[in-house]
N, C-alpha and C. Protein backbone atom coordinates (compact mmCIF):
# COMPACT_ATOMS: atom_id res chain seq x y z
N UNK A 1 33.12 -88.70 11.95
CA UNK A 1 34.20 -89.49 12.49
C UNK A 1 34.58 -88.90 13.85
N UNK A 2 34.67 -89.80 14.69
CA UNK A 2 34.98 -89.48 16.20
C UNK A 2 36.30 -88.78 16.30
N UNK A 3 36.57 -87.83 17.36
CA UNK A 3 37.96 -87.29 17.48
C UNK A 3 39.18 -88.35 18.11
N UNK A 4 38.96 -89.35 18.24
CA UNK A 4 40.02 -90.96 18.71
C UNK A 4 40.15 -91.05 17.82
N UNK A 5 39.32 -91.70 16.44
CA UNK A 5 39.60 -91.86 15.28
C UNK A 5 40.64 -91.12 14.20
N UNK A 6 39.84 -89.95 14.46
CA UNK A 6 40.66 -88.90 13.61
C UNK A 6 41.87 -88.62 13.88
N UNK A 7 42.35 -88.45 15.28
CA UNK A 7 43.77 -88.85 15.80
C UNK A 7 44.18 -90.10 15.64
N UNK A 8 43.65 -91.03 15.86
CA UNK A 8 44.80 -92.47 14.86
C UNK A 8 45.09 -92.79 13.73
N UNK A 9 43.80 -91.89 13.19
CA UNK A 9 44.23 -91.69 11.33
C UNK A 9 45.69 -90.77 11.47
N UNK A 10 45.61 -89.44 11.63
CA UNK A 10 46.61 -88.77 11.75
C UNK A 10 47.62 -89.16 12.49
N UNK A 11 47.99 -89.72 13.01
CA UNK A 11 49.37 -90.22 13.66
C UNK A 11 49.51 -91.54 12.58
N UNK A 12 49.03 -92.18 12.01
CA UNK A 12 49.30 -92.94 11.05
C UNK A 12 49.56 -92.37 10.02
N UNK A 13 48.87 -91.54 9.65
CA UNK A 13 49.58 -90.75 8.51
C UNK A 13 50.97 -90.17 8.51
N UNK A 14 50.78 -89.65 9.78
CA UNK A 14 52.45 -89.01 10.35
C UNK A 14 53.42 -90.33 10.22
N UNK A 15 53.12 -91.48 10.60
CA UNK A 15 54.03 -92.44 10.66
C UNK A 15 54.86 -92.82 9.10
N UNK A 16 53.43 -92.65 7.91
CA UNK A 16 53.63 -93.04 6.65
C UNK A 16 54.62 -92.24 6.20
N UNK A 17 54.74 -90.76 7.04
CA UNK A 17 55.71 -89.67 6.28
C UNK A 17 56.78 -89.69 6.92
N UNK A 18 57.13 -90.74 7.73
CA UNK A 18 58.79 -90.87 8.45
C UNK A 18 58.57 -90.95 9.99
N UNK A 19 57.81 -90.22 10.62
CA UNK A 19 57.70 -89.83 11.79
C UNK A 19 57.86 -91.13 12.65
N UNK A 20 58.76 -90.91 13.91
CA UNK A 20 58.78 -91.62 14.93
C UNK A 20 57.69 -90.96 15.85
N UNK A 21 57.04 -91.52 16.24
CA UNK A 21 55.52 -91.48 17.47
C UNK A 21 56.28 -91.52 19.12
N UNK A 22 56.52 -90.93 19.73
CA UNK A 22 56.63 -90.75 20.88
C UNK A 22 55.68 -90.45 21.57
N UNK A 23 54.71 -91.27 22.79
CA UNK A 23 53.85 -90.96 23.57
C UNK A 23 54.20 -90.55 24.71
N UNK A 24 53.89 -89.10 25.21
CA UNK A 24 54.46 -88.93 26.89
C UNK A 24 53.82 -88.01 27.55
N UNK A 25 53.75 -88.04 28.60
CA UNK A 25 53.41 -86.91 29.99
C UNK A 25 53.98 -85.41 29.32
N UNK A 26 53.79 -84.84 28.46
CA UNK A 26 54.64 -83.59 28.63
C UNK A 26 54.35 -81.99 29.08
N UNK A 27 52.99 -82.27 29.63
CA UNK A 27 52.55 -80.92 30.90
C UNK A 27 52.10 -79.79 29.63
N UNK A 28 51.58 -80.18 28.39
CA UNK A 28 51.11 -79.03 27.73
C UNK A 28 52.02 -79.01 26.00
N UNK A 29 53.13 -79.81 26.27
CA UNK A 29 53.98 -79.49 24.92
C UNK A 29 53.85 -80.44 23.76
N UNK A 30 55.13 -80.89 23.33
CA UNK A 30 54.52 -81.64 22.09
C UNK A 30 54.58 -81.42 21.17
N UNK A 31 54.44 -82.14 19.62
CA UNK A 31 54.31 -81.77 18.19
C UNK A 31 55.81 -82.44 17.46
N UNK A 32 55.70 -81.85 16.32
CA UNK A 32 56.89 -82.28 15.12
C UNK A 32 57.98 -82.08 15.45
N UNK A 33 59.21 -82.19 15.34
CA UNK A 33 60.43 -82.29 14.87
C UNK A 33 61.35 -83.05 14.31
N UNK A 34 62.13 -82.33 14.08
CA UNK A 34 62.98 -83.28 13.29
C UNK A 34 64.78 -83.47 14.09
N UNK A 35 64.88 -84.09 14.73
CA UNK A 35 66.42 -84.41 15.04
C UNK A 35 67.40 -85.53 14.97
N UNK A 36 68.79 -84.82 14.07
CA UNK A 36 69.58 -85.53 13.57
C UNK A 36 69.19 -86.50 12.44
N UNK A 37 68.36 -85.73 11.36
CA UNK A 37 67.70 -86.39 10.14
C UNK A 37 66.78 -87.09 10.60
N UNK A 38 66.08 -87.90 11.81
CA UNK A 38 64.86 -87.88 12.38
C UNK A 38 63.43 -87.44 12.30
N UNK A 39 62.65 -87.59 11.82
CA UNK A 39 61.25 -86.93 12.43
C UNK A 39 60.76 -87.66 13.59
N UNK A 40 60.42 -87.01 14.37
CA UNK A 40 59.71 -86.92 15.83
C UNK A 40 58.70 -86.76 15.82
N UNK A 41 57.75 -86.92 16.31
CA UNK A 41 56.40 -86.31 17.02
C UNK A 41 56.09 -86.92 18.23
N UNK A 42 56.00 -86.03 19.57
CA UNK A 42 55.98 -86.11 20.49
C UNK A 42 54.31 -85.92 20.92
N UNK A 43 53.91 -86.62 21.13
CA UNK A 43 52.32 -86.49 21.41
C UNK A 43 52.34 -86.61 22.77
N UNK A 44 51.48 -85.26 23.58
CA UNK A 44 51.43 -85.35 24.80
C UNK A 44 50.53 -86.11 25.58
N UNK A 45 50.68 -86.88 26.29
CA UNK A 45 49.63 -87.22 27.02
C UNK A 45 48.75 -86.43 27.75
N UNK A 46 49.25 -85.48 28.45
CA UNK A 46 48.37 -85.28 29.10
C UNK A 46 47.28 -83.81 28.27
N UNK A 47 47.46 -83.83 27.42
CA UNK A 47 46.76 -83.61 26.82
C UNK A 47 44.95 -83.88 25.92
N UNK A 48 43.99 -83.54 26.33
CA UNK A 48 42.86 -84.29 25.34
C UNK A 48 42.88 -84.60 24.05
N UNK A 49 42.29 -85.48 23.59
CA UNK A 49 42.47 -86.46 22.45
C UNK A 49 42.11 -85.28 21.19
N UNK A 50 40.89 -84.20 21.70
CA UNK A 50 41.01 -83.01 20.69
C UNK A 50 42.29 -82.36 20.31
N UNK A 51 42.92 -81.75 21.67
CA UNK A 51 44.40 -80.84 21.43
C UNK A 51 45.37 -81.65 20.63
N UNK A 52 45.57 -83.12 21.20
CA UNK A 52 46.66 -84.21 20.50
C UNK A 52 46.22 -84.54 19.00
N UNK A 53 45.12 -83.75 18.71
CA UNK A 53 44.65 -84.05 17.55
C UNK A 53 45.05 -82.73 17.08
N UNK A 54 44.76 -81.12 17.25
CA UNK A 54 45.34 -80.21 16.69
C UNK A 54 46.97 -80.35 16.79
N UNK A 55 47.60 -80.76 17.58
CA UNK A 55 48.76 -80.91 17.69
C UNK A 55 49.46 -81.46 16.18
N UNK A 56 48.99 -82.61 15.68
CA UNK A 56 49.47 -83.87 14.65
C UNK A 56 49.01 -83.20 13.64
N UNK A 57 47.68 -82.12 12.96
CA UNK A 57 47.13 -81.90 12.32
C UNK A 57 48.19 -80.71 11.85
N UNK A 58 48.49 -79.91 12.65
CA UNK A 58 49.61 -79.14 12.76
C UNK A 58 51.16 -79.57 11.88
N UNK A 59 51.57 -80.58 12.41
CA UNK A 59 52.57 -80.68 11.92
C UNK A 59 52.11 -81.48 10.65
N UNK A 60 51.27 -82.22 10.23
CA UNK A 60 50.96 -82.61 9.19
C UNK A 60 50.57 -81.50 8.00
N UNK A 61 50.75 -80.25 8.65
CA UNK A 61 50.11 -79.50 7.11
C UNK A 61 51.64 -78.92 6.66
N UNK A 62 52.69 -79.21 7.64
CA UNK A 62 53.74 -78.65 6.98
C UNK A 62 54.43 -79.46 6.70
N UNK A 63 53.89 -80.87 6.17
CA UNK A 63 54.49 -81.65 4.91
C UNK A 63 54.29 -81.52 3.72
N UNK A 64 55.06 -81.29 2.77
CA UNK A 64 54.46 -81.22 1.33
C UNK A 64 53.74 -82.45 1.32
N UNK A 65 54.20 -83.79 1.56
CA UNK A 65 53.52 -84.73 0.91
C UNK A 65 52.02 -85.66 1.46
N UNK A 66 51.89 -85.08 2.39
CA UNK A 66 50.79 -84.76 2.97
C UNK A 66 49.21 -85.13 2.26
N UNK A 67 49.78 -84.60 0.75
CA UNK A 67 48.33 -84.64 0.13
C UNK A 67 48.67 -85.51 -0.68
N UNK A 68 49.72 -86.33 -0.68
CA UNK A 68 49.61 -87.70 -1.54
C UNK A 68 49.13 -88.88 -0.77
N UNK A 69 48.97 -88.73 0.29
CA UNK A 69 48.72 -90.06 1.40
C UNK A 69 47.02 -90.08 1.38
N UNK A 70 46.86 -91.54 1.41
CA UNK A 70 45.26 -91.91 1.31
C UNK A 70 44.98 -91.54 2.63
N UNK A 71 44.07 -90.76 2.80
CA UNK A 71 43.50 -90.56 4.45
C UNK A 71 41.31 -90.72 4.06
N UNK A 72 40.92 -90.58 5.11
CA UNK A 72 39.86 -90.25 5.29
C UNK A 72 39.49 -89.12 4.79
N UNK A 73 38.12 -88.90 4.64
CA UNK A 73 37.37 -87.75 3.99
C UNK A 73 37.83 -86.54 5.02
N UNK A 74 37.51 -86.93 6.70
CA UNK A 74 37.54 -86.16 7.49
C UNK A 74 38.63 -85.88 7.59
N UNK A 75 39.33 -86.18 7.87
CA UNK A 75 41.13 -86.21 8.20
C UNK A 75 41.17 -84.99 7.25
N UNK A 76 41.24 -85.60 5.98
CA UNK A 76 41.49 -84.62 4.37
C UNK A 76 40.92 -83.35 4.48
N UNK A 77 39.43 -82.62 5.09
CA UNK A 77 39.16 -81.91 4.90
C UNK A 77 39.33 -81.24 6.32
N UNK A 78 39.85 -81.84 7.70
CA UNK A 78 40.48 -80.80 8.58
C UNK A 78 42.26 -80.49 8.20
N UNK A 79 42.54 -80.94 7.55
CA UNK A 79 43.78 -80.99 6.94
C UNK A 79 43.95 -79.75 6.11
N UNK A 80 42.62 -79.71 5.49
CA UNK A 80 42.44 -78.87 3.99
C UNK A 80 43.44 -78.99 2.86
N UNK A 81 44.17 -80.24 2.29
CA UNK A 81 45.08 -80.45 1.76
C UNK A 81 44.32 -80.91 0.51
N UNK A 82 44.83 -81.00 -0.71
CA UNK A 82 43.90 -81.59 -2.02
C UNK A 82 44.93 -82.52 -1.98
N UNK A 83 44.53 -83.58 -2.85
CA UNK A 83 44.89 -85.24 -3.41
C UNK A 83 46.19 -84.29 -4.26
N UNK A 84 47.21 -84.75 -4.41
CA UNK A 84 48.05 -84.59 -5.75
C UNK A 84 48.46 -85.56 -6.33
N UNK A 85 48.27 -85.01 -7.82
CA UNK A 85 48.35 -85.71 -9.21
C UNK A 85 49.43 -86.21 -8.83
């Protein structure tokens, strides 16, 4: 699976777990948060589609629920998360 791919899986996944998607210019920064009961994720633009991909992968492993969401094989195993019962 291509690294475009694998980043629109993962930002969809992020979306399924609350996350608001913010796309922007941000010179290197970026990633999860959460404000005012919010989740965020700020995906940088100017960033390559690899880094914006460690970026999302990142904040996706510090969801518990993470491993209940249907994803791709690939997604799942850069994730390293198991399916839960």
């Amino acid at each position: 699976m291509h690294t475009v791919e694998l980043l629109e899986h993962a930002l969809d996944a992020a979306v399924r777990l609350g996350y608001t998607i913010r796309q922007e210019p941000l010179a290197g920064g970026g990633g999860g948060c959460e404000l005012k009961g919010r989740k965020l994720f700020f995906l940088d633009l100017d960033l390559e589609p690899a880094e914006q991909l460690e970026q999302i992968v990142d904040t996706l492993r510090r969801e518990p629920a993470t491993g209940s969401l249907p994803m791709p094989g690939g997604l799942r195993q850069m994730l390293n998360v198991r399916i839960s019962a």
